[in-house]
PDB file of N, CA and C in Angstrom:
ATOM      1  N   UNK A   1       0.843  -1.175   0.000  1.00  0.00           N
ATOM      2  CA  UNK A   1       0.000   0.000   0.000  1.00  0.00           C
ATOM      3  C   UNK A   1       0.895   1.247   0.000  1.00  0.00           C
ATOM      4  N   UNK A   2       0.723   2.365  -0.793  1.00  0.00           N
ATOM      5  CA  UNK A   2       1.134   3.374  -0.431  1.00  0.00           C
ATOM      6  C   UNK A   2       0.551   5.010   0.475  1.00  0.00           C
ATOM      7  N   UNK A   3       1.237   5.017   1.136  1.00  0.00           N
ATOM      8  CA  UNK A   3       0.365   6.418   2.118  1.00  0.00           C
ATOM      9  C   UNK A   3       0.574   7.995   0.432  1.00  0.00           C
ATOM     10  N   UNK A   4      -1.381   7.917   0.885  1.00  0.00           N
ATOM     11  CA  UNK A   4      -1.675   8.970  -0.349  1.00  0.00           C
ATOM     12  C   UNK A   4      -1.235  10.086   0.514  1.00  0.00           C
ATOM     13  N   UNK A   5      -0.655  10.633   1.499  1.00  0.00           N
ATOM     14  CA  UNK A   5      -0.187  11.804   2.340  1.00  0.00           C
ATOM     15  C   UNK A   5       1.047  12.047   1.687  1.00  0.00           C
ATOM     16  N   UNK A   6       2.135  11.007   1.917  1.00  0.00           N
ATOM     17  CA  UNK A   6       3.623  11.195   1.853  1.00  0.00           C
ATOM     18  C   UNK A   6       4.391  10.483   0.533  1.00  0.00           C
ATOM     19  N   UNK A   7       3.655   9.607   0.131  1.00  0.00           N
ATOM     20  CA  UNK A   7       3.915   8.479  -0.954  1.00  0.00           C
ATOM     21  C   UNK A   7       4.858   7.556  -0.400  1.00  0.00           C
ATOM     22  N   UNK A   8       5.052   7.033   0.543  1.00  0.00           N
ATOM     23  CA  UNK A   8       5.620   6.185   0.994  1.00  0.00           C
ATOM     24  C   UNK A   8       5.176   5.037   0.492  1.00  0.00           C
ATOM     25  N   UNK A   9       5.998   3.443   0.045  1.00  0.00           N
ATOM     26  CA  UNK A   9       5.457   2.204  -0.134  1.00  0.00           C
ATOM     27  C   UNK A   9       5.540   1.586   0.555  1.00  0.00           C
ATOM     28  N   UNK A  10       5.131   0.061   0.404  1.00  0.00           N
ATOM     29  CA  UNK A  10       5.715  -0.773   1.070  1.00  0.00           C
ATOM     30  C   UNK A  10       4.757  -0.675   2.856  1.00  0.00           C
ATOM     31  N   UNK A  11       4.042  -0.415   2.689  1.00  0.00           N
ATOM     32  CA  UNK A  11       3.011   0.032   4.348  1.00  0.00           C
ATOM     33  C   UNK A  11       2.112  -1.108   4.106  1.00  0.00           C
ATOM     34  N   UNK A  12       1.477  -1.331   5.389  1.00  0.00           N
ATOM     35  CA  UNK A  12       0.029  -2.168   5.570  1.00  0.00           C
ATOM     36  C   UNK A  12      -0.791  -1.076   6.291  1.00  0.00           C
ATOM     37  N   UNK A  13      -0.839  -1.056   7.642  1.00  0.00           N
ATOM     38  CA  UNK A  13      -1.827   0.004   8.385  1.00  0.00           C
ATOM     39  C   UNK A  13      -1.737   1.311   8.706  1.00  0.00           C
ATOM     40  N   UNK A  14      -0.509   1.553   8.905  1.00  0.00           N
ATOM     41  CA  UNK A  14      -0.106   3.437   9.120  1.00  0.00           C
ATOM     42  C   UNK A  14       1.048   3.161   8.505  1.00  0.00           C
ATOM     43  N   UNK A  15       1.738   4.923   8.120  1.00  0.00           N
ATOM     44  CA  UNK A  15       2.625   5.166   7.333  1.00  0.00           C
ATOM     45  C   UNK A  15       4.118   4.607   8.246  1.00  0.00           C
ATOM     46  N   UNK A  16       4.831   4.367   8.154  1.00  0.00           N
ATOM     47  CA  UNK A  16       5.976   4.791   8.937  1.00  0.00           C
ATOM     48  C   UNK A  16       6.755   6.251   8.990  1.00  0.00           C
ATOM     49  N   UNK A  17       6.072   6.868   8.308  1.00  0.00           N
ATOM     50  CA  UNK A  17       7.318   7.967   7.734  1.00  0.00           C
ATOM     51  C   UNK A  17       6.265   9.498   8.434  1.00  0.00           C
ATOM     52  N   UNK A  18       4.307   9.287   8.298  1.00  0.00           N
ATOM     53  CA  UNK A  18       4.252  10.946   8.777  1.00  0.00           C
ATOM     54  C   UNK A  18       3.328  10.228   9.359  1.00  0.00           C
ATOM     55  N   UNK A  19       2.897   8.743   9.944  1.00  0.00           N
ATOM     56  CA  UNK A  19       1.865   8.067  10.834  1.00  0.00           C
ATOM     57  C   UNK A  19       0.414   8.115   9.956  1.00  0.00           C
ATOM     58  N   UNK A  20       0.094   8.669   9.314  1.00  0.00           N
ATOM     59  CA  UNK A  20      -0.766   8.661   8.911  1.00  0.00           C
ATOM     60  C   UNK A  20      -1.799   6.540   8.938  1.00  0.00           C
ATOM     61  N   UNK A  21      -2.755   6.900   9.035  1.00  0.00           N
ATOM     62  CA  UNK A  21      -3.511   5.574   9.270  1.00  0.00           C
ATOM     63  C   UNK A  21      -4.196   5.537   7.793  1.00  0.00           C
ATOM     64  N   UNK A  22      -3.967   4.087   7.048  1.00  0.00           N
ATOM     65  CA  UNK A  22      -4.066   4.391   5.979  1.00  0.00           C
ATOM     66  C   UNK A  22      -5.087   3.071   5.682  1.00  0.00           C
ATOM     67  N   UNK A  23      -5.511   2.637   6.584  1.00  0.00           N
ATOM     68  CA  UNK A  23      -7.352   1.765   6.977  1.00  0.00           C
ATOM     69  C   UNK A  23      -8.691   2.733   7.065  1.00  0.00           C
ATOM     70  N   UNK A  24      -8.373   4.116   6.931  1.00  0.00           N
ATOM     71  CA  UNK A  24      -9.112   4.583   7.074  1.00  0.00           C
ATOM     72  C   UNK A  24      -9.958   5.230   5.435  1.00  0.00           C
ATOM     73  N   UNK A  25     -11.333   5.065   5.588  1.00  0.00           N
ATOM     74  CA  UNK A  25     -11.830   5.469   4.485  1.00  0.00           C
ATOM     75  C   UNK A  25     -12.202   6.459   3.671  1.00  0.00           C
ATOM     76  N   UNK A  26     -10.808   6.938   2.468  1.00  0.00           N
ATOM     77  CA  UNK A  26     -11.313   8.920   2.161  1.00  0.00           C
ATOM     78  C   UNK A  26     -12.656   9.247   1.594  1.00  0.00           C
ATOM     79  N   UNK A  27     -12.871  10.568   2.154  1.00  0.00           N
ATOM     80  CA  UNK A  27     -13.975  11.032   1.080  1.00  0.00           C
ATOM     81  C   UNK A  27     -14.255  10.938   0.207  1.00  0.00           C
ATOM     82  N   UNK A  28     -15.436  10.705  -0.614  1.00  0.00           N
ATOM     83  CA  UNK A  28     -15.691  10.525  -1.473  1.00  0.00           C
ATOM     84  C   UNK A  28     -16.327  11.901  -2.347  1.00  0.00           C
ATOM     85  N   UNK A  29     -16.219  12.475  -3.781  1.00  0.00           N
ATOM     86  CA  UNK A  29     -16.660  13.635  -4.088  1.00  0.00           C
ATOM     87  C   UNK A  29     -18.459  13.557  -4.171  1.00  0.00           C
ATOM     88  N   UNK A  30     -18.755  14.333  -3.907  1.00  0.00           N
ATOM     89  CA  UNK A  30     -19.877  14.368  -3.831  1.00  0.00           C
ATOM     90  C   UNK A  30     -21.302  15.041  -5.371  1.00  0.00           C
ATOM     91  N   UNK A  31     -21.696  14.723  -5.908  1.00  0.00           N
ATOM     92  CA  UNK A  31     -22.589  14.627  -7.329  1.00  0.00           C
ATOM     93  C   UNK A  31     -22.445  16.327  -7.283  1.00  0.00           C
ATOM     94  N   UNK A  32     -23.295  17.266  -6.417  1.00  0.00           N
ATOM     95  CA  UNK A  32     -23.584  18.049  -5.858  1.00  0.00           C
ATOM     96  C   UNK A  32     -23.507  18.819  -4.533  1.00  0.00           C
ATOM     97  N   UNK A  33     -23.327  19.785  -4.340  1.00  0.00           N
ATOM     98  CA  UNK A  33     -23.171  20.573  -2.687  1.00  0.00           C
ATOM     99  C   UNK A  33     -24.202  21.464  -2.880  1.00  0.00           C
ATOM    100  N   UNK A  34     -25.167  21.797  -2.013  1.00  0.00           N
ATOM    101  CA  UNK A  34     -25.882  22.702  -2.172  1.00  0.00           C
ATOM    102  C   UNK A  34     -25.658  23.827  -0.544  1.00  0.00           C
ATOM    103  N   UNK A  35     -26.185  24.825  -0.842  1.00  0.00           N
ATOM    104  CA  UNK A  35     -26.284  25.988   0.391  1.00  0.00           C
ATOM    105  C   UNK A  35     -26.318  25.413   1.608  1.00  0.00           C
ATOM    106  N   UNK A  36     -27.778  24.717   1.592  1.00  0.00           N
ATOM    107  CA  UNK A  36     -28.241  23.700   2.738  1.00  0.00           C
ATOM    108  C   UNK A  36     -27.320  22.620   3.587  1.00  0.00           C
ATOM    109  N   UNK A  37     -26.344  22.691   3.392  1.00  0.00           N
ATOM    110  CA  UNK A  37     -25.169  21.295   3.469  1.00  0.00           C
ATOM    111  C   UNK A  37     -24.311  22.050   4.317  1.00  0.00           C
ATOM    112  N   UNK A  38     -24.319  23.644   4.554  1.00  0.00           N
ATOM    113  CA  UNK A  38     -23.698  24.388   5.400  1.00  0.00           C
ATOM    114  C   UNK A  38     -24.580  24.123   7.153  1.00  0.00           C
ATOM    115  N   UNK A  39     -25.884  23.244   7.173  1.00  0.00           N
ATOM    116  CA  UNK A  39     -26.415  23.483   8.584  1.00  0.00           C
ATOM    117  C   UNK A  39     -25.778  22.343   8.982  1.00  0.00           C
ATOM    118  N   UNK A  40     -25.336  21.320   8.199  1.00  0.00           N
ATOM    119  CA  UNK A  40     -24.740  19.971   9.134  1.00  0.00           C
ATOM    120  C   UNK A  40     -24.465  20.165   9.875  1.00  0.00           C
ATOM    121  N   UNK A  41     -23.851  19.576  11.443  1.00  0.00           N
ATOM    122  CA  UNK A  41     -23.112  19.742  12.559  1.00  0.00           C
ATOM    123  C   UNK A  41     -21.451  19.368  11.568  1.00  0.00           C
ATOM    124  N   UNK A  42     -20.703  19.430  12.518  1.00  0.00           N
ATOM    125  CA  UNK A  42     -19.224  19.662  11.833  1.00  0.00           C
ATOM    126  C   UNK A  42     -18.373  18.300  11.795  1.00  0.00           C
ATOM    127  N   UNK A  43     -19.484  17.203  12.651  1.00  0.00           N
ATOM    128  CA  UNK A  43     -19.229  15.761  12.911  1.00  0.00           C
ATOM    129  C   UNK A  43     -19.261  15.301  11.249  1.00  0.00           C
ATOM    130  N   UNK A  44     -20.963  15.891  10.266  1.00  0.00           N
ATOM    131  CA  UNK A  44     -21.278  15.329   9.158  1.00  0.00           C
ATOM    132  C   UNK A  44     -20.250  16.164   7.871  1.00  0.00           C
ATOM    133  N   UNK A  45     -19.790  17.263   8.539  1.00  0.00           N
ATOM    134  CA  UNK A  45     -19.239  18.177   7.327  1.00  0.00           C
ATOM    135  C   UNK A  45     -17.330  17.613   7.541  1.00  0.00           C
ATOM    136  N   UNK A  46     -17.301  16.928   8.586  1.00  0.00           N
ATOM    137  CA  UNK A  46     -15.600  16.530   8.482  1.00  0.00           C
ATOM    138  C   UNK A  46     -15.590  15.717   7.294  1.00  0.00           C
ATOM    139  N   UNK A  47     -16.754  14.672   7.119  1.00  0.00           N
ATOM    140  CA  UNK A  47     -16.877  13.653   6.303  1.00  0.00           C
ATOM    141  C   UNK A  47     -17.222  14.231   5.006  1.00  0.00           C
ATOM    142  N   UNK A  48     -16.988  15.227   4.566  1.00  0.00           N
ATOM    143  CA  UNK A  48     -17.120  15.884   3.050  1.00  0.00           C
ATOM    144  C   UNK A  48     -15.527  15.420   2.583  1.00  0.00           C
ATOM    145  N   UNK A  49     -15.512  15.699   0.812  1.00  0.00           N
ATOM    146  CA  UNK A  49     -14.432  16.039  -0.232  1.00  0.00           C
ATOM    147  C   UNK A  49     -13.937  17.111   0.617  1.00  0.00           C
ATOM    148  N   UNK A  50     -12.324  17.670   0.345  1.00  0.00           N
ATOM    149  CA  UNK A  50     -11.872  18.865   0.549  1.00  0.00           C
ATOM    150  C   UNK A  50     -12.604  19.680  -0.309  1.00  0.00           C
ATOM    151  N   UNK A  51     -13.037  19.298  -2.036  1.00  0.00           N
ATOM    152  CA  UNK A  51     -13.246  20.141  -2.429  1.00  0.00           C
ATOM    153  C   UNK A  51     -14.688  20.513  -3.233  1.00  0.00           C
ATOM    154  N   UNK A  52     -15.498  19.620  -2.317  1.00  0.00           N
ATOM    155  CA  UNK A  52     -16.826  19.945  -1.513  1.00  0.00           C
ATOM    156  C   UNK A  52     -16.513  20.771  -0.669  1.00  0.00           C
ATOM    157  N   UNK A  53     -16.164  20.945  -0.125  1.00  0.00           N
ATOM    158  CA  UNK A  53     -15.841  22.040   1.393  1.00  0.00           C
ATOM    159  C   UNK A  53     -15.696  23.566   0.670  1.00  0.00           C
ATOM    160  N   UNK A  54     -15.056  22.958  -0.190  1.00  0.00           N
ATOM    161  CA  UNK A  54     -14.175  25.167  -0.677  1.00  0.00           C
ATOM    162  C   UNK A  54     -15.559  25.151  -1.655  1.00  0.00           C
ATOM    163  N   UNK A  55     -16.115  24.345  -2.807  1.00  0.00           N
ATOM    164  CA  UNK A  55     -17.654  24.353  -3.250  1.00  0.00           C
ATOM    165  C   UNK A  55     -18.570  25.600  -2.341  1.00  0.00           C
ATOM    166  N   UNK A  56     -18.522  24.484  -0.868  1.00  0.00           N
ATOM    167  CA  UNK A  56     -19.505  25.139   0.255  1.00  0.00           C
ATOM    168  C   UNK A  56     -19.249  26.147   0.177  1.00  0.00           C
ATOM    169  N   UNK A  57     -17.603  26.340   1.030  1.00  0.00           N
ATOM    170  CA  UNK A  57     -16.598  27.813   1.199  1.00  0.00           C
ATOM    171  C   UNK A  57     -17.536  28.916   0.427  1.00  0.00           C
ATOM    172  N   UNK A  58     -17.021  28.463  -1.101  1.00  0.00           N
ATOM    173  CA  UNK A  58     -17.469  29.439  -1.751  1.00  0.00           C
ATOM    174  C   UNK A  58     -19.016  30.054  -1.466  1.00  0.00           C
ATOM    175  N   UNK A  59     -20.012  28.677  -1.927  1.00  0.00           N
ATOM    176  CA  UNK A  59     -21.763  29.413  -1.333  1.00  0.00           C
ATOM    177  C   UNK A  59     -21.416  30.115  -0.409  1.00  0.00           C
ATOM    178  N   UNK A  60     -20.791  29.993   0.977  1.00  0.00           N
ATOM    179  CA  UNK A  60     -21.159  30.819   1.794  1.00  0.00           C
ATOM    180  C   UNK A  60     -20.851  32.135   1.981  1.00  0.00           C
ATOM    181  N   UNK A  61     -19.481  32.524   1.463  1.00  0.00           N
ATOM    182  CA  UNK A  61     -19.278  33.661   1.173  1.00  0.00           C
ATOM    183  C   UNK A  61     -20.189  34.187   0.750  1.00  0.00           C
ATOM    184  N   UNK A  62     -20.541  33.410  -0.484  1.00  0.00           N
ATOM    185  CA  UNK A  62     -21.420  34.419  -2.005  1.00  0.00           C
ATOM    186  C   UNK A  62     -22.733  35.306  -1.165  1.00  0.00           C
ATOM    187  N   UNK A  63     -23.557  34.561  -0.097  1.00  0.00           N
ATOM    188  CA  UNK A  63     -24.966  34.543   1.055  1.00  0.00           C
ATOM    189  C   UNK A  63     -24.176  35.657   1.753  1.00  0.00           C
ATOM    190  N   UNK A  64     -23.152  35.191   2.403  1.00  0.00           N
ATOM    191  CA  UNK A  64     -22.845  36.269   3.235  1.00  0.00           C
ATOM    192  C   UNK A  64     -22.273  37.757   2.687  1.00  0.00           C
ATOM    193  N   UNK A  65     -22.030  38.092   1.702  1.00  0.00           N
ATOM    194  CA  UNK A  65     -21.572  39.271   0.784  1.00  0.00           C
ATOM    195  C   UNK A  65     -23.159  40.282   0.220  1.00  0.00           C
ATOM    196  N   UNK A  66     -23.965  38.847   0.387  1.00  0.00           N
ATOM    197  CA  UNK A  66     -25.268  39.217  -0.323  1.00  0.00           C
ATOM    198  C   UNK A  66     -26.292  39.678   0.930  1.00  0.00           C
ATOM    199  N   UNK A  67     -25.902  39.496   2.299  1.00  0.00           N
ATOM    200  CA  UNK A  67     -26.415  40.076   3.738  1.00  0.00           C
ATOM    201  C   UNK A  67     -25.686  40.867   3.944  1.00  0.00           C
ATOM    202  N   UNK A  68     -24.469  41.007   3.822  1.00  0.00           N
ATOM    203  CA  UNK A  68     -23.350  42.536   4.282  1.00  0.00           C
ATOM    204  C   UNK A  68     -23.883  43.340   3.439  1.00  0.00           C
ATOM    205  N   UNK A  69     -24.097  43.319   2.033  1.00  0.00           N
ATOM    206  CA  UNK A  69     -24.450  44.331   1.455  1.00  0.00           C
ATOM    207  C   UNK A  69     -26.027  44.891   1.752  1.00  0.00           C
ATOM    208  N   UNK A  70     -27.210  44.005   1.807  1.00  0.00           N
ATOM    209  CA  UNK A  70     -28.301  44.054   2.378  1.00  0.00           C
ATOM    210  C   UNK A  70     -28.144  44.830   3.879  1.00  0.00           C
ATOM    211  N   UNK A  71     -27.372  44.818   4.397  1.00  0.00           N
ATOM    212  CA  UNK A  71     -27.251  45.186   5.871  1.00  0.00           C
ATOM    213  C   UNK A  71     -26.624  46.612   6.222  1.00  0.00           C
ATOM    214  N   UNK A  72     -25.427  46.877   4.895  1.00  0.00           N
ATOM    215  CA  UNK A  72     -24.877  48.291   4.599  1.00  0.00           C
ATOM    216  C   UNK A  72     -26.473  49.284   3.745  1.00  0.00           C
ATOM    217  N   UNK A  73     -26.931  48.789   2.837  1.00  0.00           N
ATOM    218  CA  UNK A  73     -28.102  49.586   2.247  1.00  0.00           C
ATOM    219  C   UNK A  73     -29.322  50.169   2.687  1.00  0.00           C
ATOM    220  N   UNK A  74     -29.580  49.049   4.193  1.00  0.00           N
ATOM    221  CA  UNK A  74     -30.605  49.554   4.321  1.00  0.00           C
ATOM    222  C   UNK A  74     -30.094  50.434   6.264  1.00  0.00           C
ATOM    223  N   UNK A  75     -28.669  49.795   6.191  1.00  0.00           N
ATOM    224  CA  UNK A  75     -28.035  51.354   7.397  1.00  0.00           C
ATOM    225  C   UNK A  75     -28.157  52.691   6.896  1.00  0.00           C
ATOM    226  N   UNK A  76     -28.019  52.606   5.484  1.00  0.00           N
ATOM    227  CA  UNK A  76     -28.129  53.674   5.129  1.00  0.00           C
ATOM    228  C   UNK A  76     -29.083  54.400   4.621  1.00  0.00           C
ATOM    229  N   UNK A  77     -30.243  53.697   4.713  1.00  0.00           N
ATOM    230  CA  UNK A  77     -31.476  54.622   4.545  1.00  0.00           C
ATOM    231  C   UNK A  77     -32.129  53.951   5.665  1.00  0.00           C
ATOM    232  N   UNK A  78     -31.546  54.068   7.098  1.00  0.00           N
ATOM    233  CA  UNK A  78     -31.967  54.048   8.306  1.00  0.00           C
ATOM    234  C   UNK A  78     -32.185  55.209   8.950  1.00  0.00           C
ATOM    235  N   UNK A  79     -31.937  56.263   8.562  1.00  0.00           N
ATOM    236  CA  UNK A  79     -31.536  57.631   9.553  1.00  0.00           C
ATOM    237  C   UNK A  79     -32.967  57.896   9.555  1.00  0.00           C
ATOM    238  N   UNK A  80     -33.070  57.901  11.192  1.00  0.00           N
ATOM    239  CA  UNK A  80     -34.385  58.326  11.753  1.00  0.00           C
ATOM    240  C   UNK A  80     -35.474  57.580  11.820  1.00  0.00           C
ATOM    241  N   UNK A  81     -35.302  56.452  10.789  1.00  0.00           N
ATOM    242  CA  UNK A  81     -36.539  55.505  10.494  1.00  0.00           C
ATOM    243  C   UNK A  81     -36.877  55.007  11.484  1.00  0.00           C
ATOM    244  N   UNK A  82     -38.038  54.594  11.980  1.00  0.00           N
ATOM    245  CA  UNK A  82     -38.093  53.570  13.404  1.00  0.00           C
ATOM    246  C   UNK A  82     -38.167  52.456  12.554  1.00  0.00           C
ATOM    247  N   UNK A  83     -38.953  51.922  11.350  1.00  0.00           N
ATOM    248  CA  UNK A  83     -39.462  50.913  11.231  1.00  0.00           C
ATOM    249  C   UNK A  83     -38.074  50.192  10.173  1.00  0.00           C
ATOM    250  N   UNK A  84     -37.066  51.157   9.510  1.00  0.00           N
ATOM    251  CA  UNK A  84     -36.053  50.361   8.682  1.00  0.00           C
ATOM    252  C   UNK A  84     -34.766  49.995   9.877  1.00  0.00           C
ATOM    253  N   UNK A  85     -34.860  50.543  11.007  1.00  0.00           N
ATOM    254  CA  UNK A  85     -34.228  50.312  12.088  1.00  0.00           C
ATOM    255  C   UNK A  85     -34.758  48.865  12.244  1.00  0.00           C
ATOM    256  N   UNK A  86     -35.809  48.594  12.172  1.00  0.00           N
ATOM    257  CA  UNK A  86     -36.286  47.158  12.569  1.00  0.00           C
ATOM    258  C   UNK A  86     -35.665  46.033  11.449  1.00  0.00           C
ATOM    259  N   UNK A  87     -36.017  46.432  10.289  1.00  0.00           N
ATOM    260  CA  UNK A  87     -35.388  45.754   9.008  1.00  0.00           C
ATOM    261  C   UNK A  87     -33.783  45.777   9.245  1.00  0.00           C
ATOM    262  N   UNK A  88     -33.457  46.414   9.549  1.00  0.00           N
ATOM    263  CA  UNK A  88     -31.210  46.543  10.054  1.00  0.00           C
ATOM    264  C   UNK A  88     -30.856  45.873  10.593  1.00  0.00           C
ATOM    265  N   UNK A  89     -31.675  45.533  12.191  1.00  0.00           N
ATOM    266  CA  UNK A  89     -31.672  44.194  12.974  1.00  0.00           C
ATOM    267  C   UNK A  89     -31.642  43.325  12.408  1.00  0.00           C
ATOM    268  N   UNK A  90     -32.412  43.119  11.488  1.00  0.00           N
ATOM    269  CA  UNK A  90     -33.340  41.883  11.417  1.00  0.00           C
ATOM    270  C   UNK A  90     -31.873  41.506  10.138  1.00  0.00           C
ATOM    271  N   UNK A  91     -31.722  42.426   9.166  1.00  0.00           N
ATOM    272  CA  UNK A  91     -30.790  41.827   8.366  1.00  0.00           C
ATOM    273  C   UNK A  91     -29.344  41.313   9.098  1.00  0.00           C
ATOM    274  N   UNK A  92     -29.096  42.311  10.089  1.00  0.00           N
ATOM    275  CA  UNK A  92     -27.836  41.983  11.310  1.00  0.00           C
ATOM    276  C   UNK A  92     -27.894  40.214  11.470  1.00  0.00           C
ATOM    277  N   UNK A  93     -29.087  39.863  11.733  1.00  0.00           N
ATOM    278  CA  UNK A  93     -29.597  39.029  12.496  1.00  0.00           C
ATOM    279  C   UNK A  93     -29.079  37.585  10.931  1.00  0.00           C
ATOM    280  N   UNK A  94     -29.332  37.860  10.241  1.00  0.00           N
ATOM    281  CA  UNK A  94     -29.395  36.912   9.160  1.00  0.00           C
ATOM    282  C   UNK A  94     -27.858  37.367   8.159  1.00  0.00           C
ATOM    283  N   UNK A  95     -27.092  38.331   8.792  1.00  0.00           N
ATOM    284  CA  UNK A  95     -25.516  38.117   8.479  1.00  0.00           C
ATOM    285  C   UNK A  95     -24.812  37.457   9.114  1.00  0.00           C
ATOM    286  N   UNK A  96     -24.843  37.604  10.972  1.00  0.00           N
ATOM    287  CA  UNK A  96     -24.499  36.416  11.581  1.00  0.00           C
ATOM    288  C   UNK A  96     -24.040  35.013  10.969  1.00  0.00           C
ATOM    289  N   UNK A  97     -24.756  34.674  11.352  1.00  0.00           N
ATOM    290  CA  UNK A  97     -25.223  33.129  10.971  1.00  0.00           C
ATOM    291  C   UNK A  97     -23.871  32.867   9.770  1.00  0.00           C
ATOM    292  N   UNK A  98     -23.805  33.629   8.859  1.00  0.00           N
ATOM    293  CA  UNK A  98     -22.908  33.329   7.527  1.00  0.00           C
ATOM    294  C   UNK A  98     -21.301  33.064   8.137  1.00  0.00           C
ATOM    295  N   UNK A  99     -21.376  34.053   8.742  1.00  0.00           N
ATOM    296  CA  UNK A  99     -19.973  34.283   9.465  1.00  0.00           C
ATOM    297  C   UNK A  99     -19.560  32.991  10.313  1.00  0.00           C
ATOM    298  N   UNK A 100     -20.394  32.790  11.071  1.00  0.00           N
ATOM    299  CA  UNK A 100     -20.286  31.768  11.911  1.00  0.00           C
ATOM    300  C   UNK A 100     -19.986  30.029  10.969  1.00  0.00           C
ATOM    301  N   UNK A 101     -21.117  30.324  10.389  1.00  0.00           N
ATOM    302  CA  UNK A 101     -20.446  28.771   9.281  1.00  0.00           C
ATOM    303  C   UNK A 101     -19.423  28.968   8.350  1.00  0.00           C
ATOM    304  N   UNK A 102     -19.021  30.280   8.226  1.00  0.00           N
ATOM    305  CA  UNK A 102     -17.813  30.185   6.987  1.00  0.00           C
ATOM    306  C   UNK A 102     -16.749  29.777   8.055  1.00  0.00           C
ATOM    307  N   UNK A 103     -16.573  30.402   9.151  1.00  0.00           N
ATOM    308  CA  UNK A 103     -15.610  29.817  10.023  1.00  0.00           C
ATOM    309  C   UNK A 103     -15.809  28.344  10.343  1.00  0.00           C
ATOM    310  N   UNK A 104     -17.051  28.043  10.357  1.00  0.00           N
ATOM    311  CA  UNK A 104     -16.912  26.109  10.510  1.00  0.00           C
ATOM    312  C   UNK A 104     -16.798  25.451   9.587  1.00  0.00           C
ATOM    313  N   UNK A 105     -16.770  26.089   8.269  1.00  0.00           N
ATOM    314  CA  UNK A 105     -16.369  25.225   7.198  1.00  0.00           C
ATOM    315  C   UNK A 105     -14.833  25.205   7.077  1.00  0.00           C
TER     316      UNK A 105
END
């Protein structure tokens, strides 16, 4: 067997050379990633492709660029408003969230 980490040959269960455990089963790519695949817990999202992950990466940015800007437009035609003050929160409220899963992805 060779360790797909280091290319080492000549192995059965871990590498000798960076330990790596090489019984263990890689990811597989996935057909599709959609937005939705960002609520997993981080137990179901370890078990993604790497590049399923930067896929995700990317959606989530794209959501969260698309609430920062939603959240800058309507600060700014907030002055004085009581009721777009409510809408500012509320977009605050739904930029969160982006931030928080781009860091768990």
């Amino acid at each position: 067997m060779i360790c797909s980490y280091c290319g080492t040959e000549g192995l059965e269960e871990s590498c000798s050379f960076c330990g790596a455990d090489l019984n263990i089963e890689r990811p597989k790519l996935k057909e599709f990633v959609v937005l939705e695949d960002v609520e997993k817990p981080f137990n179901e999202l370890s078990c993604f492709h790497t590049y399923d992950l930067l896929v995700l990466l990317r959606l989530v940015r794209k959501e969260r660029t698309k609430a920062y800007d939603l959240m800058l437009t309507l600060k700014k035609a907030a002055k004085g408003s009581e009721t777009v003050q409510v809408m500012v929160n509320y977009s605050e409220c739904l930029y969160e969230p982006y931030i928080r899963r781009m860091k768990l992805v």
